[in-house]
Protein backbone atom coordinates (compact mmCIF):
# COMPACT_ATOMS: atom_id res chain seq x y z
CA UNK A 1 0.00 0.00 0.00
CA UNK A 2 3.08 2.34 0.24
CA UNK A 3 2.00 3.47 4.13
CA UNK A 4 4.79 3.49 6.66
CA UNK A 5 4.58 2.04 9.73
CA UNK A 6 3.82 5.39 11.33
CA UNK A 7 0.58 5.66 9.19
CA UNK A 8 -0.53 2.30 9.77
CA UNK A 9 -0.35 2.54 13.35
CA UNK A 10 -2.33 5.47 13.71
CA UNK A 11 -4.81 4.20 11.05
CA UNK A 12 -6.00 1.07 13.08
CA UNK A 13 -6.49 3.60 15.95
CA UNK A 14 -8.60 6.01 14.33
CA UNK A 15 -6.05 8.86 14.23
CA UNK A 16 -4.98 10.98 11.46
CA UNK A 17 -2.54 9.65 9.26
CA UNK A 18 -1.03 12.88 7.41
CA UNK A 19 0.30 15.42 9.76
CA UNK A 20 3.61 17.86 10.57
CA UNK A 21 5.53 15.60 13.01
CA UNK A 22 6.70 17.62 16.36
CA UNK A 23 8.17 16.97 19.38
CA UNK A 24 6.34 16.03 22.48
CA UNK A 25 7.44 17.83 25.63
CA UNK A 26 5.15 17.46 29.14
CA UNK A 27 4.75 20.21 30.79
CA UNK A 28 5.86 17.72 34.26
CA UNK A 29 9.43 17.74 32.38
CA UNK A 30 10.01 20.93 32.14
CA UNK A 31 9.47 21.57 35.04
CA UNK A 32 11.23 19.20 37.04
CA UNK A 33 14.40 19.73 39.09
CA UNK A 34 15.73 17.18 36.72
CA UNK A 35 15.27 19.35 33.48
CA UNK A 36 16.50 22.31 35.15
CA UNK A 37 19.80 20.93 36.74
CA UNK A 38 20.63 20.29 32.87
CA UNK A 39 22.86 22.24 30.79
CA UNK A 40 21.78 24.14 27.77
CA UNK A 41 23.82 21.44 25.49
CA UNK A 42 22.10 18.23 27.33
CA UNK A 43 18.72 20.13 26.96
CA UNK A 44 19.24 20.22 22.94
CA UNK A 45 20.86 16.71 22.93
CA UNK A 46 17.32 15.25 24.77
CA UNK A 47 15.77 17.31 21.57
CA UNK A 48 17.53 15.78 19.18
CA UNK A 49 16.77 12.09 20.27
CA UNK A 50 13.12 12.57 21.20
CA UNK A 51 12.67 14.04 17.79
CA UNK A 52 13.58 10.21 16.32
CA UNK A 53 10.15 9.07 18.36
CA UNK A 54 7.32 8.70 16.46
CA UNK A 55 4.90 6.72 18.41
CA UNK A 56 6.17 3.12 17.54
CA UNK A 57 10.12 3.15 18.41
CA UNK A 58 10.64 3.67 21.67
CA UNK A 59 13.29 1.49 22.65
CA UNK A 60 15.20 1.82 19.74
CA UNK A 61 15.75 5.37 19.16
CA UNK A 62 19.36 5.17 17.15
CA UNK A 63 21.73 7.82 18.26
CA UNK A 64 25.44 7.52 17.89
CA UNK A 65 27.80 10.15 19.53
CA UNK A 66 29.00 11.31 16.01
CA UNK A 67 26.11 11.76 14.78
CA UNK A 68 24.97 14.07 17.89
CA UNK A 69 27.71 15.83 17.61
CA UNK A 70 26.66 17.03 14.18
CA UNK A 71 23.06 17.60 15.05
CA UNK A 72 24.04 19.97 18.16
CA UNK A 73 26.73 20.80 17.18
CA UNK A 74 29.55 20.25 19.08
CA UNK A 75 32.68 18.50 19.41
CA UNK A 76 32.14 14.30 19.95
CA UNK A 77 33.34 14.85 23.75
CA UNK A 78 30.78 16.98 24.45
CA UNK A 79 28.25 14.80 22.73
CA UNK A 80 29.71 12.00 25.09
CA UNK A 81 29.09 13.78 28.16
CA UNK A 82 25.41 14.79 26.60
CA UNK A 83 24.32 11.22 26.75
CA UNK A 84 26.14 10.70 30.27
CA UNK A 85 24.15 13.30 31.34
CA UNK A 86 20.63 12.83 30.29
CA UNK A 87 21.33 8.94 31.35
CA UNK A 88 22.21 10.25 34.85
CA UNK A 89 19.81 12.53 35.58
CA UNK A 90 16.97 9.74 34.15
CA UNK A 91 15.55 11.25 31.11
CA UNK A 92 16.77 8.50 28.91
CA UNK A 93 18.32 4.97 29.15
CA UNK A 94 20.47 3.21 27.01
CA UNK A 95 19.11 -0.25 25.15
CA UNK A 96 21.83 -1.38 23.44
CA UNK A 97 25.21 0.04 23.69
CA UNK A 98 26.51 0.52 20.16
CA UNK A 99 30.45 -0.16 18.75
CA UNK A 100 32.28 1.42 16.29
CA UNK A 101 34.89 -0.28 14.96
CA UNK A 102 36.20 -1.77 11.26
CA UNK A 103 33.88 -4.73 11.12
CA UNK A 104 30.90 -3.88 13.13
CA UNK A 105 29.64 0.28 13.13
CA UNK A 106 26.54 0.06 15.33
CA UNK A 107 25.09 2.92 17.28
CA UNK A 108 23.22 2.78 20.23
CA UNK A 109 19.79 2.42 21.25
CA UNK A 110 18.10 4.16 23.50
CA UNK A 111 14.35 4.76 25.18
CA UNK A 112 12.79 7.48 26.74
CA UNK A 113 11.85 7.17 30.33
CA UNK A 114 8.35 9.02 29.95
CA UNK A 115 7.41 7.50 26.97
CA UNK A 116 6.19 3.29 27.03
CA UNK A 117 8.85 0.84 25.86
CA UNK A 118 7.67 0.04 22.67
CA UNK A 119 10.45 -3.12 22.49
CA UNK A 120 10.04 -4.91 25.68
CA UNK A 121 6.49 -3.36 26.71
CA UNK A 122 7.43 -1.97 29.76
CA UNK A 123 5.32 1.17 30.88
CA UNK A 124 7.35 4.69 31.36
CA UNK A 125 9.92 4.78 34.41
CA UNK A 126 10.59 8.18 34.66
CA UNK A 127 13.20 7.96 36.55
CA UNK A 128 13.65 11.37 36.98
CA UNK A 129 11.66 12.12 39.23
CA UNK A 130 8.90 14.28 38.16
CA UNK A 131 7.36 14.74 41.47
CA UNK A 132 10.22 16.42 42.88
CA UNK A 133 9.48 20.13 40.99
CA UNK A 134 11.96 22.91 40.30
CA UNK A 135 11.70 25.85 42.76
CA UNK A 136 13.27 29.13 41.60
CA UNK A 137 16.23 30.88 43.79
CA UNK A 138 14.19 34.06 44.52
CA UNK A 139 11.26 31.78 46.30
CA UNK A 140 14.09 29.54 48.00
CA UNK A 141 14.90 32.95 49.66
CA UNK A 142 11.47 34.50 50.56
CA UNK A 143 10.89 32.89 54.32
CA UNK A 144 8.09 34.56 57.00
CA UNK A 145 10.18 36.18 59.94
CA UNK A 146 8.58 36.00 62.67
CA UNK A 147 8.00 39.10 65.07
CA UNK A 148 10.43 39.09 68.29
CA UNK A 149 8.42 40.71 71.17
CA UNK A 150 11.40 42.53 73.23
CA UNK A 151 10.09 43.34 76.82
CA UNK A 152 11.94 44.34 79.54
CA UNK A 153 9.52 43.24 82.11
CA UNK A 154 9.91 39.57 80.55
CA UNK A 155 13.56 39.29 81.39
CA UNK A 156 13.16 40.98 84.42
CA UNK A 157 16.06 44.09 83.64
CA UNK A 158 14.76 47.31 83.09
CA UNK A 159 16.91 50.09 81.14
CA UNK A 160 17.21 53.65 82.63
CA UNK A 161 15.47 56.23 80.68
CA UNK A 162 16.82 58.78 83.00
CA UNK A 163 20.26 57.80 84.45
CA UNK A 164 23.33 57.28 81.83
CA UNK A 165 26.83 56.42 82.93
CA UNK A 166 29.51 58.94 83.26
CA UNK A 167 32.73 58.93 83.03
CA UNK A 168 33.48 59.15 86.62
CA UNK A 169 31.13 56.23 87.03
CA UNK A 170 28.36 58.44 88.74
CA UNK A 171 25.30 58.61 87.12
CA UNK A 172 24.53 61.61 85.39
CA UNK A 173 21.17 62.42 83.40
CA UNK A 174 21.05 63.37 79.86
CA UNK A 175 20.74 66.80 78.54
CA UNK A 176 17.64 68.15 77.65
CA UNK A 177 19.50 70.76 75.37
CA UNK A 178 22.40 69.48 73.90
CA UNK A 179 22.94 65.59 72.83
CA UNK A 180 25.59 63.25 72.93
CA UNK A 181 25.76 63.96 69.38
CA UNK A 182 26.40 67.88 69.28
CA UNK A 183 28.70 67.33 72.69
CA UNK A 184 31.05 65.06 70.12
CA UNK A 185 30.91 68.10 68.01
CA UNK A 186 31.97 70.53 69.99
CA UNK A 187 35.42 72.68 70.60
CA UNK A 188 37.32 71.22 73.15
CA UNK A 189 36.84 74.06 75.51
CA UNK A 190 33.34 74.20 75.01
CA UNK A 191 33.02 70.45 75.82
CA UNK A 192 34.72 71.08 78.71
CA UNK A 193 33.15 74.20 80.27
CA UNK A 194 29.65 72.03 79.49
CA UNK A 195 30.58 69.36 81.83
CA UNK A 196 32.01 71.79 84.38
CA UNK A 197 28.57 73.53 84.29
CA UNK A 198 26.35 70.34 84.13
CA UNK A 199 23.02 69.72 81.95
CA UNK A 200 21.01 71.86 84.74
CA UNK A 201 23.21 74.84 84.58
CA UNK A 202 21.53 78.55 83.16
CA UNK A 203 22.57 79.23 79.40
């Protein structure tokens, strides 16, 4: 009949055949303390191999470490560490590990955890944890205070409002014209000649 696969699976299930193809993302991904703990490169390399699902091959999604380098792109290092990654953190999980060598060039296999196994049946993992949801910096940092009541009668010590210490270790009361403040900024004789007089003594 010259269907694919594709079409014929989503012809016995009553869904439409013809169609743009996209890539699926859940919204419990994205936001997921998983996703966000991922670097901008291991974001794209998740795009790249959930982009080779298309309903039927989960479980054998072919993706090589050349050949995500040149998708990316980046260098075949980088593309190593990608997969290391995305296996670590849960999003995907490798079927068969590939080899490249003269006589057998086979790259690996892998599924995605939130998607059913389509090879061995086995219903999505999601082994990275969906349930335990990314929570910005700024709300990490926004905590209630709550109030301290301060009262001297609690603790049972009272402060002066009256009697201040003096340097002679008398106790001596405040001025009611000049403050601590303007004393500091004083002359030095007219600092002095105000203590002689006192806080009580006629201007």
């Amino acid at each position: 009949m010259g269907d694919t696969a594709r079409e014929n699976w989503r012809r016995k299930r009553g869904r439409k055949a013809k169609g743009s193809r996209f890539v699926q993302l859940f919204h419990y991904v994205l936001d997921s303390d998983a996703w966000h703990g991922l670097s901008a490169s291991a974001r794209a390399g998740y795009l790249e191999i959930a982009r080779l699902y298309d309903g039927t091959n989960n479980g054998a999604l072919c993706m090589s470490v050349r050949r995500l380098a040149e998708r990316i792109p980046c260098s075949i290092n980088t593309a190593a560490k990608i997969l290391r990654d995305l296996d670590d953190a849960g999003f995907i999980r490798p079927t068969r590990l590939g080899s490249y060598d003269r006589k057998n060039r086979q790259a690996s296999e892998f599924r995605l955890t939130c998607y059913r196994n389509d090879v061995s049946g086995e219903l999505p993992t999601k082994e990275f944890d969906p349930r335990k949801r990314y929570v910005p910096q700024s709300q990490k940092m926004t905590t209630t205070v709550a109030k301290s009541e301060t009262d001297p009668r609690d603790s049972g010590v009272a402060v002066s409002k009256i009697e201040t210490v003096s340097a002679n270790g008398r106790p001596a009361t405040v001025s009611t014209t000049k403050t601590h403040i303007e004393m500091y900024h004083m002359r030095g004789g007219e600092a002095q000649s105000a203590c002689r007089r006192g806080p009580n003594h006629d201007q």
